[in-house]
ModelCIF file with pLDDT and N, C-alpha, C, O atoms, coordinates in Angstrom:
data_MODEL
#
_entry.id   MODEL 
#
_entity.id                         1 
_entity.type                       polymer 
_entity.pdbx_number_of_molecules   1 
#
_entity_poly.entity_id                      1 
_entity_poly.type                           'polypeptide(L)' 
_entity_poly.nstd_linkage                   no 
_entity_poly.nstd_monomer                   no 
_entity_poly.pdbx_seq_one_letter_code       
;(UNK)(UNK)(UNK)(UNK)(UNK)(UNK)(UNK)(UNK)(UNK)(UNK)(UNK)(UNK)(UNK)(UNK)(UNK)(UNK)
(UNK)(UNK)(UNK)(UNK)(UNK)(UNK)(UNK)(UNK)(UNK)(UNK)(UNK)(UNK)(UNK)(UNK)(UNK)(UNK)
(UNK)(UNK)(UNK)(UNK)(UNK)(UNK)(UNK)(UNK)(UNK)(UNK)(UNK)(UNK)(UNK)(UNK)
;
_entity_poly.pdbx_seq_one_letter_code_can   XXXXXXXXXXXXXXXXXXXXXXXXXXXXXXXXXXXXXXXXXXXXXX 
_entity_poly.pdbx_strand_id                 A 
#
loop_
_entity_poly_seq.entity_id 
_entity_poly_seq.num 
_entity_poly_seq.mon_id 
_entity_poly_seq.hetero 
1 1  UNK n 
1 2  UNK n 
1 3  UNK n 
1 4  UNK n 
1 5  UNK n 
1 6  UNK n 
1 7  UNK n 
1 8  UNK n 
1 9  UNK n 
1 10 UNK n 
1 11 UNK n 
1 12 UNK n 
1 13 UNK n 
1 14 UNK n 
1 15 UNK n 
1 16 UNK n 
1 17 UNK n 
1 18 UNK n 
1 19 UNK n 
1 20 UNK n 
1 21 UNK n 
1 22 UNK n 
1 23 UNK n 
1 24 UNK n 
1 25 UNK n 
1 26 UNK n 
1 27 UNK n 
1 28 UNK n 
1 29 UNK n 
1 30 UNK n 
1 31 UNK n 
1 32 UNK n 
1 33 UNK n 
1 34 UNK n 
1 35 UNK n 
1 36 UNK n 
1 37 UNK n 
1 38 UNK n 
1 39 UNK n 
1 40 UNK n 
1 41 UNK n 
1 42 UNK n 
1 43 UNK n 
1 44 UNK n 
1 45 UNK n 
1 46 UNK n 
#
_struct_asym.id          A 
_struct_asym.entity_id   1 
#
loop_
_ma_qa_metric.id 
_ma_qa_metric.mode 
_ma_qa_metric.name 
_ma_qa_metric.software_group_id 
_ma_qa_metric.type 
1 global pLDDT . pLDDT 
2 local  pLDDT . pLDDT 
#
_ma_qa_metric_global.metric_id      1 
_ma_qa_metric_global.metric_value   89.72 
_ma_qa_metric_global.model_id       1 
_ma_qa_metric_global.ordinal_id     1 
#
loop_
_ma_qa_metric_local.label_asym_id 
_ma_qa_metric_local.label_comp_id 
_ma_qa_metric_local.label_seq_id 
_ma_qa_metric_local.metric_id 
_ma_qa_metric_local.metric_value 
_ma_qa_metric_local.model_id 
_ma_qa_metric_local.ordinal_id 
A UNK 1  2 89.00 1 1  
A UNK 2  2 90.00 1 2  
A UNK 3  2 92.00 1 3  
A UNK 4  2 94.00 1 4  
A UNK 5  2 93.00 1 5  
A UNK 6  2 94.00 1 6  
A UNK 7  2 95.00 1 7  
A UNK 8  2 95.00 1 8  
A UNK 9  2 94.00 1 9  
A UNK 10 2 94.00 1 10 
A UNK 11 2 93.00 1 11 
A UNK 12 2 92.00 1 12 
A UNK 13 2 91.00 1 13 
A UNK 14 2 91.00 1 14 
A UNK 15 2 90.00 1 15 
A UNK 16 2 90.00 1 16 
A UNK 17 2 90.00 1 17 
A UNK 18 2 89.00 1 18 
A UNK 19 2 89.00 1 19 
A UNK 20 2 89.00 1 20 
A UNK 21 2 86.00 1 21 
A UNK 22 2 84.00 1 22 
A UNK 23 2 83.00 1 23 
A UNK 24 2 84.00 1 24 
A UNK 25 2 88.00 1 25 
A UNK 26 2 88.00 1 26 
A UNK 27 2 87.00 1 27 
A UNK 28 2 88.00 1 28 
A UNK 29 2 90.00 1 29 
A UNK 30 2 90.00 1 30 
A UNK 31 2 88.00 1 31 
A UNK 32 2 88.00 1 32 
A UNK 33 2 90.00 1 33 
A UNK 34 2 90.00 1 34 
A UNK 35 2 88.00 1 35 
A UNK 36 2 90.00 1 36 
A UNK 37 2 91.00 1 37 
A UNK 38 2 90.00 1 38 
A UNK 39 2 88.00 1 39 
A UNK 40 2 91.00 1 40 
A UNK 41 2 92.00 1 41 
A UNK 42 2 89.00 1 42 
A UNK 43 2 87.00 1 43 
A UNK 44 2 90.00 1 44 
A UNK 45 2 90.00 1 45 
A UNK 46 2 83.00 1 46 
#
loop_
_atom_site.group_PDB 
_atom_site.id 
_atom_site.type_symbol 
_atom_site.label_atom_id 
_atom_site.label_alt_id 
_atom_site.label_comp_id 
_atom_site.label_asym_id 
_atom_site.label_entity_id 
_atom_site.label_seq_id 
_atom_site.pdbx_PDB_ins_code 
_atom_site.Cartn_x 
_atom_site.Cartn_y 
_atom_site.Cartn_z 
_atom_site.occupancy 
_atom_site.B_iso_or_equiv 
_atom_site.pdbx_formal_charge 
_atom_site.auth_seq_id 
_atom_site.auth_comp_id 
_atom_site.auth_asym_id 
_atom_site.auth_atom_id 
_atom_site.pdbx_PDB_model_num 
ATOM 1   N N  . UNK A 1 1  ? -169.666 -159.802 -9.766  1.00 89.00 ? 1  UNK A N  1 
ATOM 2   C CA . UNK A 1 1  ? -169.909 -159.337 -8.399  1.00 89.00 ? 1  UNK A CA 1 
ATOM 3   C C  . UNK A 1 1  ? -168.597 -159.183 -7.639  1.00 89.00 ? 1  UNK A C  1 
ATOM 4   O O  . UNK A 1 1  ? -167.730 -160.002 -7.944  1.00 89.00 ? 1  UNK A O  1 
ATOM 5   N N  . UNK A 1 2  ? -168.340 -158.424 -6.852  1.00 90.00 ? 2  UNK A N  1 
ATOM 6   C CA . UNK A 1 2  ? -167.204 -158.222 -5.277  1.00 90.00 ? 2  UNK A CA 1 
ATOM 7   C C  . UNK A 1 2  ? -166.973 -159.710 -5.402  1.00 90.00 ? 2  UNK A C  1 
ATOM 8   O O  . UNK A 1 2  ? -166.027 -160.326 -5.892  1.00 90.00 ? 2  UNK A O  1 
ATOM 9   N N  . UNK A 1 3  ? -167.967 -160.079 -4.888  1.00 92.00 ? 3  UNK A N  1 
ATOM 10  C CA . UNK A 1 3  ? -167.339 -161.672 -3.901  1.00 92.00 ? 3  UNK A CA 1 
ATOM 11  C C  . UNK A 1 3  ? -166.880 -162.426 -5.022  1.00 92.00 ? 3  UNK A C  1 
ATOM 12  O O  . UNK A 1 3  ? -165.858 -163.006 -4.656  1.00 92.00 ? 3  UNK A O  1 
ATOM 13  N N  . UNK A 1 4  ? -167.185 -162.747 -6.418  1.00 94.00 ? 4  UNK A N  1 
ATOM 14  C CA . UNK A 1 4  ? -166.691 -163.413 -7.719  1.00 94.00 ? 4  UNK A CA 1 
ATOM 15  C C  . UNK A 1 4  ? -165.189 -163.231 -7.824  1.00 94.00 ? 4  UNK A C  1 
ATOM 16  O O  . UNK A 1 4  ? -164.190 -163.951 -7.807  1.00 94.00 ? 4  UNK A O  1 
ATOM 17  N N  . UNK A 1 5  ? -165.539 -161.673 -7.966  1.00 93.00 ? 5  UNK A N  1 
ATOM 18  C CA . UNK A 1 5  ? -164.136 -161.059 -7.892  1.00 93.00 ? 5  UNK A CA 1 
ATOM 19  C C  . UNK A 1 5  ? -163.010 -161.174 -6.812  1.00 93.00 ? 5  UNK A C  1 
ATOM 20  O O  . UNK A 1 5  ? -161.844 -161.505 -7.022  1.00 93.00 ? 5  UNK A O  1 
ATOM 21  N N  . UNK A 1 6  ? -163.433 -160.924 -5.927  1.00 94.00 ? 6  UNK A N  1 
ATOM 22  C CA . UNK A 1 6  ? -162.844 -161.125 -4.552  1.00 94.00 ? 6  UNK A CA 1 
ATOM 23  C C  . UNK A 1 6  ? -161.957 -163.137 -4.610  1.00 94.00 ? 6  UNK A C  1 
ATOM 24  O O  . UNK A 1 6  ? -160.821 -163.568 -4.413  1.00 94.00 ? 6  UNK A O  1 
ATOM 25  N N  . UNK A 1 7  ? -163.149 -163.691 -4.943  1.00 95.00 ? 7  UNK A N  1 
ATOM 26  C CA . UNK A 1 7  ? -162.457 -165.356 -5.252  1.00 95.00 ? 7  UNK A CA 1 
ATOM 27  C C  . UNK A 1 7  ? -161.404 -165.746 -6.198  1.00 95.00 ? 7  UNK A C  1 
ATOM 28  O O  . UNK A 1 7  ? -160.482 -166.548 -6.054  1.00 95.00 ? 7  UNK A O  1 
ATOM 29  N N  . UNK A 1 8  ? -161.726 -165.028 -7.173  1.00 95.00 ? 8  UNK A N  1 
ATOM 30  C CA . UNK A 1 8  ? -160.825 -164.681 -8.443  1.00 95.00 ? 8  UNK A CA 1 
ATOM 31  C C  . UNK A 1 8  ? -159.654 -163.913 -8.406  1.00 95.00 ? 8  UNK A C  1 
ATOM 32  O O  . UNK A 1 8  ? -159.004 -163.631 -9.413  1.00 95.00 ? 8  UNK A O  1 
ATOM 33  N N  . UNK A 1 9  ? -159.221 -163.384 -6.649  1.00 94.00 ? 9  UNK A N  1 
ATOM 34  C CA . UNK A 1 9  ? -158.161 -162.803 -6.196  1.00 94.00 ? 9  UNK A CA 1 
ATOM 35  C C  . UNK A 1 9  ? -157.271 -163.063 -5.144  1.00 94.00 ? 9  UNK A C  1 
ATOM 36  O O  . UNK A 1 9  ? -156.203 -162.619 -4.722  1.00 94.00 ? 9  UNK A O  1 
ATOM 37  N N  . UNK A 1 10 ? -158.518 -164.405 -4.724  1.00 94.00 ? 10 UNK A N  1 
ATOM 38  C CA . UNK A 1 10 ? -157.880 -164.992 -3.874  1.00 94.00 ? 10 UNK A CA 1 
ATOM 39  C C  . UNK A 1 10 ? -157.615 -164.329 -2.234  1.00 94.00 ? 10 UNK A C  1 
ATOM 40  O O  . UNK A 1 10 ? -156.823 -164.737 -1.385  1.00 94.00 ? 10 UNK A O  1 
ATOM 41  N N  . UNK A 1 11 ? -158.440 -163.341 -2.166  1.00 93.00 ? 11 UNK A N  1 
ATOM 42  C CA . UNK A 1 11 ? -158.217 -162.489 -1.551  1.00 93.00 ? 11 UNK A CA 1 
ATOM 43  C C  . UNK A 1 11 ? -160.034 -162.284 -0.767  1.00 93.00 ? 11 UNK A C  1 
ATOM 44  O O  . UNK A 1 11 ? -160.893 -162.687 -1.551  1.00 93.00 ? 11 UNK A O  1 
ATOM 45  N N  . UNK A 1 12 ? -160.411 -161.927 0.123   1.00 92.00 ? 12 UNK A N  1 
ATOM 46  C CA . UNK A 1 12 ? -161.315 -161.178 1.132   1.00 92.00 ? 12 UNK A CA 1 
ATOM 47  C C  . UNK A 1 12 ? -162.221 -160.157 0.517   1.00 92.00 ? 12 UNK A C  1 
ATOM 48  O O  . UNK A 1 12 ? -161.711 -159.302 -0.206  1.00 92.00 ? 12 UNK A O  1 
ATOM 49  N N  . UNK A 1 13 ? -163.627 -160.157 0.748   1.00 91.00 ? 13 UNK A N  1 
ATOM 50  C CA . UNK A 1 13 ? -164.066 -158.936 0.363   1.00 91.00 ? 13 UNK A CA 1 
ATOM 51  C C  . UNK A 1 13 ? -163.749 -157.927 1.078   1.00 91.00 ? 13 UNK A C  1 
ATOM 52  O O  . UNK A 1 13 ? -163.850 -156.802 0.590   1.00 91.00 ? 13 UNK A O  1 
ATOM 53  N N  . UNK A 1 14 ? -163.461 -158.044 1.912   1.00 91.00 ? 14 UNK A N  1 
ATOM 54  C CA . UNK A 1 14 ? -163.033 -156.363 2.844   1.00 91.00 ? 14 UNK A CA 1 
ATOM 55  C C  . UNK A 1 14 ? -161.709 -156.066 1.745   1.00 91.00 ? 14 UNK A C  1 
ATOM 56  O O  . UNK A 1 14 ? -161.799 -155.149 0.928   1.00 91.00 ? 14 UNK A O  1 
ATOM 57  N N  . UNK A 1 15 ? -160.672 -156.810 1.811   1.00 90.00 ? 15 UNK A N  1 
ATOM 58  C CA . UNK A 1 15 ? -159.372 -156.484 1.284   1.00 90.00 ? 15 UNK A CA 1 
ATOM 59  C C  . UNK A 1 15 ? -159.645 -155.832 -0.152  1.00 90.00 ? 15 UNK A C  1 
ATOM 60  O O  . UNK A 1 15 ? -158.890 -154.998 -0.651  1.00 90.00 ? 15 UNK A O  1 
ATOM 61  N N  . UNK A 1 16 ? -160.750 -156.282 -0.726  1.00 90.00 ? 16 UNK A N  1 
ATOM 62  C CA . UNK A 1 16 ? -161.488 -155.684 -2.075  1.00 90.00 ? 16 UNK A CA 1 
ATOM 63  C C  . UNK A 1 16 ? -161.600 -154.355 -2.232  1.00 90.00 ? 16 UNK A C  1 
ATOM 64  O O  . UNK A 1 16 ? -161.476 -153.536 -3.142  1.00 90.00 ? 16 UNK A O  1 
ATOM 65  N N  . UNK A 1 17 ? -161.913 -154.374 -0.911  1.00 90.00 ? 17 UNK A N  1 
ATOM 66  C CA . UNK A 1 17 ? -162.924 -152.917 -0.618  1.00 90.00 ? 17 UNK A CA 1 
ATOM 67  C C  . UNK A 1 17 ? -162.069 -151.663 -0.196  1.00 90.00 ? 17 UNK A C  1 
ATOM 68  O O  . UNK A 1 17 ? -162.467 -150.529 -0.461  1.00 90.00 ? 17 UNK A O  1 
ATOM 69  N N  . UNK A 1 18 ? -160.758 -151.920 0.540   1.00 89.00 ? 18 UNK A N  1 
ATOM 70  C CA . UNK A 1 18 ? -160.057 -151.081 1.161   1.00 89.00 ? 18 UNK A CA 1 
ATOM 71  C C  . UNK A 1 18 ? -159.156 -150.993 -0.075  1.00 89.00 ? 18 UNK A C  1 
ATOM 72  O O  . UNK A 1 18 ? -158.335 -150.076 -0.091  1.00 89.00 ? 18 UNK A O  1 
ATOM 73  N N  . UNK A 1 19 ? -159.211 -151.840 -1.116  1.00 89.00 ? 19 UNK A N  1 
ATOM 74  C CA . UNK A 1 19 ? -158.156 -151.132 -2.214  1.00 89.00 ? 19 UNK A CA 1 
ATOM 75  C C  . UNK A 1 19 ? -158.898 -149.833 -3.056  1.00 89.00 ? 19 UNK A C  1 
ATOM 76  O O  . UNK A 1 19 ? -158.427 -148.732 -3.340  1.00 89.00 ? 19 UNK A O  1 
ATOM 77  N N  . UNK A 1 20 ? -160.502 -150.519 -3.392  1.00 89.00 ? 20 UNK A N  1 
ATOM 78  C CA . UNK A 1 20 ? -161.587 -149.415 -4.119  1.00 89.00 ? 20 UNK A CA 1 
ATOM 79  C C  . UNK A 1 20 ? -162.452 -149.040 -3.416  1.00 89.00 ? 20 UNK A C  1 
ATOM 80  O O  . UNK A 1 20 ? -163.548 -148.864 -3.946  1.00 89.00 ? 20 UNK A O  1 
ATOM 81  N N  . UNK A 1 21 ? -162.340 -148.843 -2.338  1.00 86.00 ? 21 UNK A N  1 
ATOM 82  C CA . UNK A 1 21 ? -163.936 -148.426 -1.717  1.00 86.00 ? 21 UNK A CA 1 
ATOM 83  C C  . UNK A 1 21 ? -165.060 -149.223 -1.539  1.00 86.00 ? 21 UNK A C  1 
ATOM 84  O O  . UNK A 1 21 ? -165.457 -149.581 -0.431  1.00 86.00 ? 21 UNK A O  1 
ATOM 85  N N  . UNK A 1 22 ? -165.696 -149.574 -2.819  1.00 84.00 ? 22 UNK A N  1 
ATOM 86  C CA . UNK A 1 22 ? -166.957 -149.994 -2.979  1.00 84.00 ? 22 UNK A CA 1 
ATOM 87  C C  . UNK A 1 22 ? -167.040 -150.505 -4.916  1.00 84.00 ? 22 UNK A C  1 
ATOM 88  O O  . UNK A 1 22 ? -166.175 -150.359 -5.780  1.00 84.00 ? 22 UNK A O  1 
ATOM 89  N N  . UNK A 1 23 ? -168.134 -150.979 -4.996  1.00 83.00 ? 23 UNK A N  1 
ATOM 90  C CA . UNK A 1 23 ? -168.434 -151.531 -6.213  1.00 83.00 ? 23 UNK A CA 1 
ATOM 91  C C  . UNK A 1 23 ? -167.882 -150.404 -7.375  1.00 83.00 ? 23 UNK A C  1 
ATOM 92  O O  . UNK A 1 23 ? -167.142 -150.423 -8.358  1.00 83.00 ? 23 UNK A O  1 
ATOM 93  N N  . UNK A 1 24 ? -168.670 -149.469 -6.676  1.00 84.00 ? 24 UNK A N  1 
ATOM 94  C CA . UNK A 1 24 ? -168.440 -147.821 -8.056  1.00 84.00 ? 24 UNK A CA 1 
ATOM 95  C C  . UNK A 1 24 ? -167.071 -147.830 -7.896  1.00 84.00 ? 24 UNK A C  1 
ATOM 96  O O  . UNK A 1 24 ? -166.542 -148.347 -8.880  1.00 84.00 ? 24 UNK A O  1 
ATOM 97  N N  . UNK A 1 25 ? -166.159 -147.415 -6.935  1.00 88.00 ? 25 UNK A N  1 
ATOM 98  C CA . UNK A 1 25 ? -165.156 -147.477 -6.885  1.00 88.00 ? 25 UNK A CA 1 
ATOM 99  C C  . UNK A 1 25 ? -164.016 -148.497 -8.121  1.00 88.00 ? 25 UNK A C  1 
ATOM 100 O O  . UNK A 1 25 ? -163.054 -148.186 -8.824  1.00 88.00 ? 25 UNK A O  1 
ATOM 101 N N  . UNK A 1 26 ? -164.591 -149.475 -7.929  1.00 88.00 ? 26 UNK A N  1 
ATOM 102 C CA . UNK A 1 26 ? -164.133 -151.028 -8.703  1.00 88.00 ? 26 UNK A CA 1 
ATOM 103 C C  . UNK A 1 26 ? -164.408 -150.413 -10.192 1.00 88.00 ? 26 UNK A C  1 
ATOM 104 O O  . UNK A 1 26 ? -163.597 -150.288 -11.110 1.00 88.00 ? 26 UNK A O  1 
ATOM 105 N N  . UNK A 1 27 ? -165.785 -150.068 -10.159 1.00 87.00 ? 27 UNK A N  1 
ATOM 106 C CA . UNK A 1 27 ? -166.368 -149.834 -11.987 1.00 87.00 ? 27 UNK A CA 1 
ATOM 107 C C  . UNK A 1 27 ? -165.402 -148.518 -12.718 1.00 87.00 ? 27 UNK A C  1 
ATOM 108 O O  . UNK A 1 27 ? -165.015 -148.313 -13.868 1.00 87.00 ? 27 UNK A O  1 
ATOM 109 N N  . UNK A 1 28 ? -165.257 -147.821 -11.492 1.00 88.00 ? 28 UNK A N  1 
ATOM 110 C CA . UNK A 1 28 ? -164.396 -146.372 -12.030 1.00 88.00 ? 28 UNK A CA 1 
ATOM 111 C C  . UNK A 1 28 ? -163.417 -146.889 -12.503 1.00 88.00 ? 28 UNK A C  1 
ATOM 112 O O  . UNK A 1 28 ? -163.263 -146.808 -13.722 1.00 88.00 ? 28 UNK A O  1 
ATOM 113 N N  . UNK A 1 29 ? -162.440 -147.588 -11.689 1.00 90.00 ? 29 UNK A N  1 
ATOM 114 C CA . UNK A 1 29 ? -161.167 -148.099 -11.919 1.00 90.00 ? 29 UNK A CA 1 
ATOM 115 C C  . UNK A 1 29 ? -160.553 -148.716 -13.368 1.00 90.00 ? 29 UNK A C  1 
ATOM 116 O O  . UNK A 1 29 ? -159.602 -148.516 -14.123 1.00 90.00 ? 29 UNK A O  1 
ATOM 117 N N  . UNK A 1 30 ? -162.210 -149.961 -13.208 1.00 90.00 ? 30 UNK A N  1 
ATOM 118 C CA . UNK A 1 30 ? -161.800 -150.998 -14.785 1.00 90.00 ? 30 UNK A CA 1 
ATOM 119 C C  . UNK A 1 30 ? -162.071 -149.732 -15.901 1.00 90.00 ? 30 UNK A C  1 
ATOM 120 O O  . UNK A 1 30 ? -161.336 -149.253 -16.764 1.00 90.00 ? 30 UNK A O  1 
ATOM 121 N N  . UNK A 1 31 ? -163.195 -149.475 -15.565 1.00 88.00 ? 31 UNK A N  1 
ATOM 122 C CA . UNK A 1 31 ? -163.725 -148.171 -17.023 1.00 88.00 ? 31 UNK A CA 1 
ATOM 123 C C  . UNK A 1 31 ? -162.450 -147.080 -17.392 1.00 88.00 ? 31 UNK A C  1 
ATOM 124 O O  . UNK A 1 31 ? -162.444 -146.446 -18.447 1.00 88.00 ? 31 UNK A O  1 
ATOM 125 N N  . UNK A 1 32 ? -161.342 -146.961 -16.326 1.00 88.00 ? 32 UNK A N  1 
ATOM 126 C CA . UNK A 1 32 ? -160.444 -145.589 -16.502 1.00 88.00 ? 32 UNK A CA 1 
ATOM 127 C C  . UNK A 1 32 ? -159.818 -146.791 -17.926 1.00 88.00 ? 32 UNK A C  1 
ATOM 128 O O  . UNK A 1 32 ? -159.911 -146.832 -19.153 1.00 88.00 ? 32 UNK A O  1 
ATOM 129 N N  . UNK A 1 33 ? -159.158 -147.658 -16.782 1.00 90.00 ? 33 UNK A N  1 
ATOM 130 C CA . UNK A 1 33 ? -158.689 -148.897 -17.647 1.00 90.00 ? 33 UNK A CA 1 
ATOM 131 C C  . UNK A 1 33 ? -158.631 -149.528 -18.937 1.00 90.00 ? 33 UNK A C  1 
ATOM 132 O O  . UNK A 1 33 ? -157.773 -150.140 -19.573 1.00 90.00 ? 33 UNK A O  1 
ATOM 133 N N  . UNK A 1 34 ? -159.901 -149.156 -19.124 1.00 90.00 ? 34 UNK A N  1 
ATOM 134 C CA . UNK A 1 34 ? -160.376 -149.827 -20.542 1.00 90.00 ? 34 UNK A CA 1 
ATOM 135 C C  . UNK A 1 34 ? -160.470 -148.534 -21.863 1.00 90.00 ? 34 UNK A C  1 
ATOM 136 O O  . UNK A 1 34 ? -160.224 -148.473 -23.068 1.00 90.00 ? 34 UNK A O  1 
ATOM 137 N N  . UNK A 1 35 ? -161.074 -147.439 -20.574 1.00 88.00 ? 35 UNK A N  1 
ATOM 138 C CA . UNK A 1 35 ? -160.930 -146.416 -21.736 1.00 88.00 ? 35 UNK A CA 1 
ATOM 139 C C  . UNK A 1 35 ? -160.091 -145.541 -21.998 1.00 88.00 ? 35 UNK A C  1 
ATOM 140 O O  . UNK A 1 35 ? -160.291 -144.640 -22.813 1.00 88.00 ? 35 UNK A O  1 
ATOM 141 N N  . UNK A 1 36 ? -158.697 -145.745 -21.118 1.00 90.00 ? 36 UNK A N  1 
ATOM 142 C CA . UNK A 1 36 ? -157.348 -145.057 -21.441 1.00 90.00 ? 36 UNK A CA 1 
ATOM 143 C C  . UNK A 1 36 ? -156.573 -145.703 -22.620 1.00 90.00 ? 36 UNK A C  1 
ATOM 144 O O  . UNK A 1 36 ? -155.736 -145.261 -23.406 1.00 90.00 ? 36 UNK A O  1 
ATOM 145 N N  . UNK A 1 37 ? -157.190 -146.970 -22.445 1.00 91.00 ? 37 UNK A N  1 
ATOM 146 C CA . UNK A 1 37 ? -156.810 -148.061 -23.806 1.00 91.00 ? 37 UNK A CA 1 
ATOM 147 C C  . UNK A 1 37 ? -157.498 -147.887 -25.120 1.00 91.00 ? 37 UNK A C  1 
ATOM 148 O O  . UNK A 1 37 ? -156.928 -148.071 -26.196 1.00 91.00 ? 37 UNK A O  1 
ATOM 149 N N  . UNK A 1 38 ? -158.839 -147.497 -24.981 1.00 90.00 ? 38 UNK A N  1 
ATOM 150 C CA . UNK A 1 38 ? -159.406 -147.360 -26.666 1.00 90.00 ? 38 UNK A CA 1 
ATOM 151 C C  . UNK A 1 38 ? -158.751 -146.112 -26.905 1.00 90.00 ? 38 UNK A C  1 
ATOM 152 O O  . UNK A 1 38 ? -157.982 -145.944 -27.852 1.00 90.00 ? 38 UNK A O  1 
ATOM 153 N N  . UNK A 1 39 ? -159.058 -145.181 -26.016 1.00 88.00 ? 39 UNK A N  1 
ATOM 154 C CA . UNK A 1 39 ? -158.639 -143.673 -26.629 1.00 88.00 ? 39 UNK A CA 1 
ATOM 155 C C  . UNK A 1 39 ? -157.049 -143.848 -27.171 1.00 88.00 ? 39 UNK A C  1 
ATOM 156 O O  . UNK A 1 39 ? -156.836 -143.464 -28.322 1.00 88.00 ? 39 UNK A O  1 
ATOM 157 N N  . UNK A 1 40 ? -156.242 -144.251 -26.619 1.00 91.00 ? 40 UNK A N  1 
ATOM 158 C CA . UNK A 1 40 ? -154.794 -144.785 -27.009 1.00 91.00 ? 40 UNK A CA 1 
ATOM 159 C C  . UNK A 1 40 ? -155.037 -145.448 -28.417 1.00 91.00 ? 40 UNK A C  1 
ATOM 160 O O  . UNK A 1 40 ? -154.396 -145.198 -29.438 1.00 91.00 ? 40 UNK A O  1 
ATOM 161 N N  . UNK A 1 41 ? -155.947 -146.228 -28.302 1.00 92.00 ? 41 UNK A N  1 
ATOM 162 C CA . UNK A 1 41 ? -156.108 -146.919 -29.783 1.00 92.00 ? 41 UNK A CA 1 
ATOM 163 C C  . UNK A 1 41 ? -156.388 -145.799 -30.576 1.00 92.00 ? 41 UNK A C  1 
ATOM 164 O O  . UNK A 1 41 ? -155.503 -145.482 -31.372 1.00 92.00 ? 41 UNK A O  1 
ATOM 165 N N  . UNK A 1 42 ? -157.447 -145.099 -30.547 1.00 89.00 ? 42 UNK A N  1 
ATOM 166 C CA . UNK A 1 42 ? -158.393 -144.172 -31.639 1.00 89.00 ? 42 UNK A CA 1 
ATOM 167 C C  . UNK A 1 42 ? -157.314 -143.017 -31.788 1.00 89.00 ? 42 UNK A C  1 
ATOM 168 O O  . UNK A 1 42 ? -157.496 -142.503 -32.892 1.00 89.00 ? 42 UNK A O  1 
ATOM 169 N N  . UNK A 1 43 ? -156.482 -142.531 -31.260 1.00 87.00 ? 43 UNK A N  1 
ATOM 170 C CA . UNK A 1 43 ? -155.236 -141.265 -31.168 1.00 87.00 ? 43 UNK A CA 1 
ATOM 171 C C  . UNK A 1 43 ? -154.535 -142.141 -32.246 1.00 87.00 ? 43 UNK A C  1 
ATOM 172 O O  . UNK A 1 43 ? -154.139 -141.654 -33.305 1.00 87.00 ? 43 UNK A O  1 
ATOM 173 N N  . UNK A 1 44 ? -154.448 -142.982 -32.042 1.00 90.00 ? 44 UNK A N  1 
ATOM 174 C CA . UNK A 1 44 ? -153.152 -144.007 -32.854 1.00 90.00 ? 44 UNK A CA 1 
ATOM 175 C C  . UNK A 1 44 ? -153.752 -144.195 -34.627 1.00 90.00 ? 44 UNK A C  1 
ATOM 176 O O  . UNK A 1 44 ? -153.087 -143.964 -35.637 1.00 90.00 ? 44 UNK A O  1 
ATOM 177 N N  . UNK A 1 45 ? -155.340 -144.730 -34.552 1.00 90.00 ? 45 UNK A N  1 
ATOM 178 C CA . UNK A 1 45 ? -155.469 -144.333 -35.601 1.00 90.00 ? 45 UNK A CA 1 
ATOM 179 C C  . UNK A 1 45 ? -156.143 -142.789 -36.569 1.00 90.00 ? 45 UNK A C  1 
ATOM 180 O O  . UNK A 1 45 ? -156.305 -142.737 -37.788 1.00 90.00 ? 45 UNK A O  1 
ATOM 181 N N  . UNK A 1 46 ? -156.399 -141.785 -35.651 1.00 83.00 ? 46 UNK A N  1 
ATOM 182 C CA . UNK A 1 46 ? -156.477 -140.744 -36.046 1.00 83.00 ? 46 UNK A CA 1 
ATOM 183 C C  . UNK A 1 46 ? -155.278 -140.260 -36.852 1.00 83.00 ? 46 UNK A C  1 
ATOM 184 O O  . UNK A 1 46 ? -155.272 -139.125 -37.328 1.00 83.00 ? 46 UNK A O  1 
#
């Protein structure tokens, strides 16, 4: 959740929010994240 996250940053849910917007915002971000990394992997072993 925001607020998990938000504790785990030590930081405010607003301050959360004004970096991503909103939750989707947050999910876009980790997902670019994670999947700029497999595809990097799968190029590597192609």
């Amino acid at each position: 959740s925001m607020n998990a996250i938000a504790a785990e940053a030590g930081i405010t849910k607003p301050i959360l929010y004004r970096h991503f917007g909103d939750k989707g915002g947050l999910y876009r971000a980790l997902a670019k994240r994670h999947t700029d990394a497999l595809l990097s992997a799968l190029r590597a072993a192609l």
